[in-house]
N, C-alpha and C. Protein backbone atom coordinates (compact mmCIF):
# COMPACT_ATOMS: atom_id res chain seq x y z
N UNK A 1 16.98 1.53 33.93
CA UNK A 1 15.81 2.08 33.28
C UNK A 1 16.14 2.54 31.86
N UNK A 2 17.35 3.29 31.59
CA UNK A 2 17.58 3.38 30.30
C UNK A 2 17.78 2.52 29.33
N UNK A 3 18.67 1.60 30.25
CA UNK A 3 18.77 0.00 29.32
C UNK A 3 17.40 -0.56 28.66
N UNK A 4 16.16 -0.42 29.42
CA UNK A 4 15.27 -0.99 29.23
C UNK A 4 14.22 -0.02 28.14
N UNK A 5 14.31 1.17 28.02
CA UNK A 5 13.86 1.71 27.28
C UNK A 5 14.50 1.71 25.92
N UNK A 6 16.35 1.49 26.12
CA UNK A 6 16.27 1.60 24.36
C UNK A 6 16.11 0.21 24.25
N UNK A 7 15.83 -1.13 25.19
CA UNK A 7 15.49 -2.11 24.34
C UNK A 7 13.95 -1.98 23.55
N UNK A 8 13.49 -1.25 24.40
CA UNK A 8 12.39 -1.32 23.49
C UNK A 8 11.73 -0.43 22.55
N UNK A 9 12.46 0.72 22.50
CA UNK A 9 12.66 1.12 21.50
C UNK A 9 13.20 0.32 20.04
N UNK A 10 14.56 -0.46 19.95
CA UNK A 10 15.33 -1.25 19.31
C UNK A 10 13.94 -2.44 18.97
N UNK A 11 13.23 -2.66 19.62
CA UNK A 11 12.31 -3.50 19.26
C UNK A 11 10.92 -3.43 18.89
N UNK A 12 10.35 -1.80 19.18
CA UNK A 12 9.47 -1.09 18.67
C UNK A 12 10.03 -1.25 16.76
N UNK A 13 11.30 -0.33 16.63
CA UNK A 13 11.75 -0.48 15.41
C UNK A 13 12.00 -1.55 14.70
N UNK A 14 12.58 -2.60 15.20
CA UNK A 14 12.82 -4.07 14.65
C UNK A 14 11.48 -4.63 14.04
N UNK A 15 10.25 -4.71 14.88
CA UNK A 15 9.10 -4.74 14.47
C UNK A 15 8.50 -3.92 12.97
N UNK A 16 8.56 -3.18 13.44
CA UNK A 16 7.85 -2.26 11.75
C UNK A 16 8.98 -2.59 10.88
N UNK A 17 10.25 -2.98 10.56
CA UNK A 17 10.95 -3.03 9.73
C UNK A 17 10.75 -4.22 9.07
N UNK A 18 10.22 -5.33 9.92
CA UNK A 18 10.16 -6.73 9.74
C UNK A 18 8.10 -6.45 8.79
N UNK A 19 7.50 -5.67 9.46
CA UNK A 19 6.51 -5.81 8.96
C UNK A 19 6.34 -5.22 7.58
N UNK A 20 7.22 -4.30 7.27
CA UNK A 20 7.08 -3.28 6.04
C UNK A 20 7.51 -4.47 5.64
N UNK A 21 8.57 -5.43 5.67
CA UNK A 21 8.99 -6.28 4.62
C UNK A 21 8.26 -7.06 4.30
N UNK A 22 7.20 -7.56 5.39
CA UNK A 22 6.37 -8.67 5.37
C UNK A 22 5.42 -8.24 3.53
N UNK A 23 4.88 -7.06 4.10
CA UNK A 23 4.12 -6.41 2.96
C UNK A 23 4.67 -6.34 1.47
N UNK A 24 5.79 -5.88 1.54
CA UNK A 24 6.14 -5.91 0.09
C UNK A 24 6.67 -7.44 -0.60
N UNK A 25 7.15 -8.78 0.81
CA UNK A 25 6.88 -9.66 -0.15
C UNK A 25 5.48 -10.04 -0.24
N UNK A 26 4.40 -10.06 0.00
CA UNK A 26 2.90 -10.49 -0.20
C UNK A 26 3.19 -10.00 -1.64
N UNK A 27 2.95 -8.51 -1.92
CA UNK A 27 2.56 -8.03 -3.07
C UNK A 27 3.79 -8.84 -4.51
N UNK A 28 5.08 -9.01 -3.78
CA UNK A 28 5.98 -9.17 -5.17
C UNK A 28 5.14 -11.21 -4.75
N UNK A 29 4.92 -12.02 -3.88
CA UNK A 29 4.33 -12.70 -4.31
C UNK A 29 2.74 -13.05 -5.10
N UNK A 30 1.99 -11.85 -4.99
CA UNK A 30 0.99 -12.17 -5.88
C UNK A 30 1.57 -11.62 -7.41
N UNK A 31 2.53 -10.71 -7.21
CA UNK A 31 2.84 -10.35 -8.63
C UNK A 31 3.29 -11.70 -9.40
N UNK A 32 4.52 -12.45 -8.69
CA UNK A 32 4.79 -13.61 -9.13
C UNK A 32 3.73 -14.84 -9.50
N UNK A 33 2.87 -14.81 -8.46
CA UNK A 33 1.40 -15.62 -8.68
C UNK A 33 1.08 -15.51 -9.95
N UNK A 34 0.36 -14.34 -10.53
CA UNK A 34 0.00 -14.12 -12.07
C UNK A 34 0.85 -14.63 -12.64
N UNK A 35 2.07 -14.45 -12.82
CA UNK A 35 2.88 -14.67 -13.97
C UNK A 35 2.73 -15.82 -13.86
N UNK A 36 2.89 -16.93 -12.88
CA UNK A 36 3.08 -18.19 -12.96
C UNK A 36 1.69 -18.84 -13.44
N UNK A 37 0.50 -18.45 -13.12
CA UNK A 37 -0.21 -18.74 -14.07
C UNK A 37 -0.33 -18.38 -15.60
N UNK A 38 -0.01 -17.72 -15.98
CA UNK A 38 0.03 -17.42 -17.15
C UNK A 38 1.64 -18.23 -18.22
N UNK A 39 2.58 -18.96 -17.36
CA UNK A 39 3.40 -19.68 -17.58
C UNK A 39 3.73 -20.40 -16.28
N UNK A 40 3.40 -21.48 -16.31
CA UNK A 40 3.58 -22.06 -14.95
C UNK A 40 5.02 -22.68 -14.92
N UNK A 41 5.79 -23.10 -15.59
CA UNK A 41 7.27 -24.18 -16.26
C UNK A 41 8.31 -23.18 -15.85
N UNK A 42 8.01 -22.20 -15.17
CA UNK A 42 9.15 -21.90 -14.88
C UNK A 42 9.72 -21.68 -13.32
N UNK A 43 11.02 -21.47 -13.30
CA UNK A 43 11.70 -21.81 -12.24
C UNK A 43 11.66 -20.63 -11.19
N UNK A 44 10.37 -19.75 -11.18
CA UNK A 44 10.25 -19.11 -10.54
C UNK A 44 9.15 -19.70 -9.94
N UNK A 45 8.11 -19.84 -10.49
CA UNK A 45 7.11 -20.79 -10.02
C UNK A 45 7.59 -22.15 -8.76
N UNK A 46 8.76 -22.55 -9.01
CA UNK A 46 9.29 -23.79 -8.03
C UNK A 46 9.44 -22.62 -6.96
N UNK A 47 10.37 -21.84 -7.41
CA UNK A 47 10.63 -20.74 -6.18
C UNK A 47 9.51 -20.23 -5.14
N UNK A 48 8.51 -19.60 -5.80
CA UNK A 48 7.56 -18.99 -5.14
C UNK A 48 6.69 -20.10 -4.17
N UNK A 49 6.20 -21.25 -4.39
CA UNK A 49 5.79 -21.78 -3.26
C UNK A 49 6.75 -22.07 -2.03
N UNK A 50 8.24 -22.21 -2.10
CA UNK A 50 9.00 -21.94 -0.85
C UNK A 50 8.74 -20.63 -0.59
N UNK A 51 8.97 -19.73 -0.64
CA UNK A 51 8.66 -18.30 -0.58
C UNK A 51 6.89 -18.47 0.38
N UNK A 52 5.99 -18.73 -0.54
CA UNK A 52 4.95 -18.40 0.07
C UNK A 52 4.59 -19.37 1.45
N UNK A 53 5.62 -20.89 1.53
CA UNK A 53 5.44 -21.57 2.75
C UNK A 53 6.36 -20.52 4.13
N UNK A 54 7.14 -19.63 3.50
CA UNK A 54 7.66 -18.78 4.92
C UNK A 54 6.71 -17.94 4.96
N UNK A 55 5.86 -17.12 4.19
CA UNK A 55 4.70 -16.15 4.56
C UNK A 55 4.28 -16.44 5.28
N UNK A 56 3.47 -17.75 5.15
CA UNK A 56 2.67 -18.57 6.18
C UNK A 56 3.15 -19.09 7.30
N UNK A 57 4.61 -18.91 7.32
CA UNK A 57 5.07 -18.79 8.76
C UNK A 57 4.87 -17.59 9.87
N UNK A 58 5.41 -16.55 8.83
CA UNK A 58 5.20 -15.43 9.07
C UNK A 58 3.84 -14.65 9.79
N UNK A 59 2.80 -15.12 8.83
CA UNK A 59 1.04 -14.98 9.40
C UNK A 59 0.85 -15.83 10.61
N UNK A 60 1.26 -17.15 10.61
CA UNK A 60 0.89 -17.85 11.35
C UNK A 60 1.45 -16.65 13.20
N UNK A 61 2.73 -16.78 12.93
CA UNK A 61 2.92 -16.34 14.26
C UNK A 61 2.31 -14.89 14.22
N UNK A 62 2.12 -14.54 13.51
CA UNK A 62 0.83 -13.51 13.94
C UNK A 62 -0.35 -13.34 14.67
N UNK A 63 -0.91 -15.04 14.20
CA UNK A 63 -2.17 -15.06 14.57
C UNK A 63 -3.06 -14.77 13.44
N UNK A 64 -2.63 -14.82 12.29
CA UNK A 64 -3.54 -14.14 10.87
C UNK A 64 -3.94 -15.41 10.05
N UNK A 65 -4.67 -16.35 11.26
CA UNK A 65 -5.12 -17.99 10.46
C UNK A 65 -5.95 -17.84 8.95
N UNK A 66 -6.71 -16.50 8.98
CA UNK A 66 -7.62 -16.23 7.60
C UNK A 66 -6.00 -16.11 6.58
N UNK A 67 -5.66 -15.57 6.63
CA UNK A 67 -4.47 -14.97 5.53
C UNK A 67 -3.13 -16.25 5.49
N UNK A 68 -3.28 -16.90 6.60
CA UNK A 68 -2.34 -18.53 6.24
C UNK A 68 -3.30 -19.38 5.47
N UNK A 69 -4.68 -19.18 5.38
CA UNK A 69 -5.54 -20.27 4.86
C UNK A 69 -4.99 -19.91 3.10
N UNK A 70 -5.65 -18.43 3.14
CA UNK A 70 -5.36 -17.80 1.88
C UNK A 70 -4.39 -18.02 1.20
N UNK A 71 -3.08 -18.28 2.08
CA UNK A 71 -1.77 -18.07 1.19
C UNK A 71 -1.91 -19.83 0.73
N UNK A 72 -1.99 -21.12 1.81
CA UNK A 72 -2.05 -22.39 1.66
C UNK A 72 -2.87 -22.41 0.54
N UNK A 73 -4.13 -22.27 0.14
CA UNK A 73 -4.88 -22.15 -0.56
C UNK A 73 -4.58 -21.61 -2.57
N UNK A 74 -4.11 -20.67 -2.08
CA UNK A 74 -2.68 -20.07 -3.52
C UNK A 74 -1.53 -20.83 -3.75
N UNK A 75 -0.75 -21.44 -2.62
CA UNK A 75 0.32 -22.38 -2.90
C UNK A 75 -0.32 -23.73 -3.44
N UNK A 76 -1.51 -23.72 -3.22
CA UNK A 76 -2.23 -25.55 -3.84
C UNK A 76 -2.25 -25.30 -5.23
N UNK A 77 -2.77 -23.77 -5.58
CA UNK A 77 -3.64 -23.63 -6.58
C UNK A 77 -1.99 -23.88 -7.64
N UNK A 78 -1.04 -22.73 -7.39
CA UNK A 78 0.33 -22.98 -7.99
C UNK A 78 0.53 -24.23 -7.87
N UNK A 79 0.76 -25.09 -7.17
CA UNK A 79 1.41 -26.71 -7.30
C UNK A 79 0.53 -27.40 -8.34
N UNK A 80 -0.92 -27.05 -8.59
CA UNK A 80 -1.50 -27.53 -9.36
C UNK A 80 -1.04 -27.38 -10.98
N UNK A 81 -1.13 -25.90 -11.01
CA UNK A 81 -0.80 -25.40 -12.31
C UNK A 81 0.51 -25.83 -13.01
N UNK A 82 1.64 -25.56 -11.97
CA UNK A 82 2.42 -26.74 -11.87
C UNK A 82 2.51 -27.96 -12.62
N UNK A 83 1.97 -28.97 -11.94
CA UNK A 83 2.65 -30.63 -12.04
C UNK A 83 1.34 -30.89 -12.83
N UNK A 84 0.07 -29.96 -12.64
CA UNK A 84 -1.20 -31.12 -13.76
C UNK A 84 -1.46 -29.74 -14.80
N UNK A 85 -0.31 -29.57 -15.09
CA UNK A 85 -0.63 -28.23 -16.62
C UNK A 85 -2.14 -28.21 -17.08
N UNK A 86 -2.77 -27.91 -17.33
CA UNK A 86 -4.00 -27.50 -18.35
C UNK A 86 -3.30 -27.32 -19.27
N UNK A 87 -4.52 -27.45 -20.67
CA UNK A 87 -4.01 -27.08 -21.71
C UNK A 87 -4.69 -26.20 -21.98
N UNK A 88 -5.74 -24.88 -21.09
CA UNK A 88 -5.83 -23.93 -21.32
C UNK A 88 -4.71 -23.15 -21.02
N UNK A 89 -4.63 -21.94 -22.11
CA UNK A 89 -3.61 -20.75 -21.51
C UNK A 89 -4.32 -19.92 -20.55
N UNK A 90 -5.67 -19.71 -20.19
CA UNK A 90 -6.00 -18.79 -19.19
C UNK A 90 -6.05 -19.53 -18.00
N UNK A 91 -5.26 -19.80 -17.13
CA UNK A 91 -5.69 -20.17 -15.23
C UNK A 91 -5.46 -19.53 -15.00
N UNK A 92 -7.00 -18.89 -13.98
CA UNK A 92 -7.06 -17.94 -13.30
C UNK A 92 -7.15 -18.58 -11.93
N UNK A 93 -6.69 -17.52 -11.05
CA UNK A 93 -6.03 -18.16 -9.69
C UNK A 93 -7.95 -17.11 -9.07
N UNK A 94 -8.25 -18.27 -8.12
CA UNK A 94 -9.50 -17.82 -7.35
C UNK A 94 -8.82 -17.32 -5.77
N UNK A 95 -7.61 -17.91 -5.65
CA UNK A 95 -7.33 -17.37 -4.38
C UNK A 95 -6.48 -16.13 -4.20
N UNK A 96 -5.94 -15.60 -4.94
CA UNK A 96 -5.41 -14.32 -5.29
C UNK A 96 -6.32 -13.42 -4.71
N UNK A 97 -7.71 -13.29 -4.50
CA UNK A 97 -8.70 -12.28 -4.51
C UNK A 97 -8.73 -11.89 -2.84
N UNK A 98 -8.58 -14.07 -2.35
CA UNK A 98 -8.65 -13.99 -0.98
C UNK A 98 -7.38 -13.69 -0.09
N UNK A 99 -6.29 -13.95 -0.93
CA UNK A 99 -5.24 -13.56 -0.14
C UNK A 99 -4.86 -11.85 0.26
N UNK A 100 -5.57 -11.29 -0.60
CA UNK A 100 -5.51 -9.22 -0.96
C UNK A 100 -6.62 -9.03 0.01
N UNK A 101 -7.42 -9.90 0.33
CA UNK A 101 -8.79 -9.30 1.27
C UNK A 101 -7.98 -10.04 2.89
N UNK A 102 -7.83 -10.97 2.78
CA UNK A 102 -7.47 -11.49 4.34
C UNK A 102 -5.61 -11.30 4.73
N UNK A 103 -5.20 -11.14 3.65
CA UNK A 103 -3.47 -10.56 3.94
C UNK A 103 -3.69 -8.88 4.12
């Protein structure tokens, strides 16, 4: 019986530690989001859509299909900005809004 309580204790905690992290990468990835629109050529931009395809691992086994759409949806918008540059300097990302409401 004790065995079984500190496992789950050990896994009560394992949980929130994994989730606090979950949270602060969302936010350092929308932080990265902006920037990469506002300069897309850089090698953080390659970075961040690997980054945001484990989020969406992450949501997925959650069960958080609105907030995997959201993030898929932001990783298109980056691959775009990406490989078919505009030659405006303002792209503004439309899914940024949805990923802060459904993440």
């Amino acid at each position: 019986m004790k065995f079984l309580t500190i496992l789950c204790l050990k896994f009560l905690l394992l949980t929130n530690f994994l989730m606090a992290e979950t949270i602060s990468t969302k936010s350092k990835i929308l932080r990265q989001s902006s920037d990469c629109f506002k300069d897309s050529r850089t090698q953080v931009c390659k970075e961040l859509v690997s980054e945001i395809e484990k989020l969406q691992f992450v949501v997925y086994d959650q069960n958080k299909f609105k907030c995997q759409s959201s993030l898929l949806g932001l990783q298109t918008e980056i691959i775009e900005t990406y490989f078919f540059n505009n030659s405006s300097n303002e792209i503004i990302s439309l899914m940024i809004p949805y990923v802060i409401k459904n993440c």
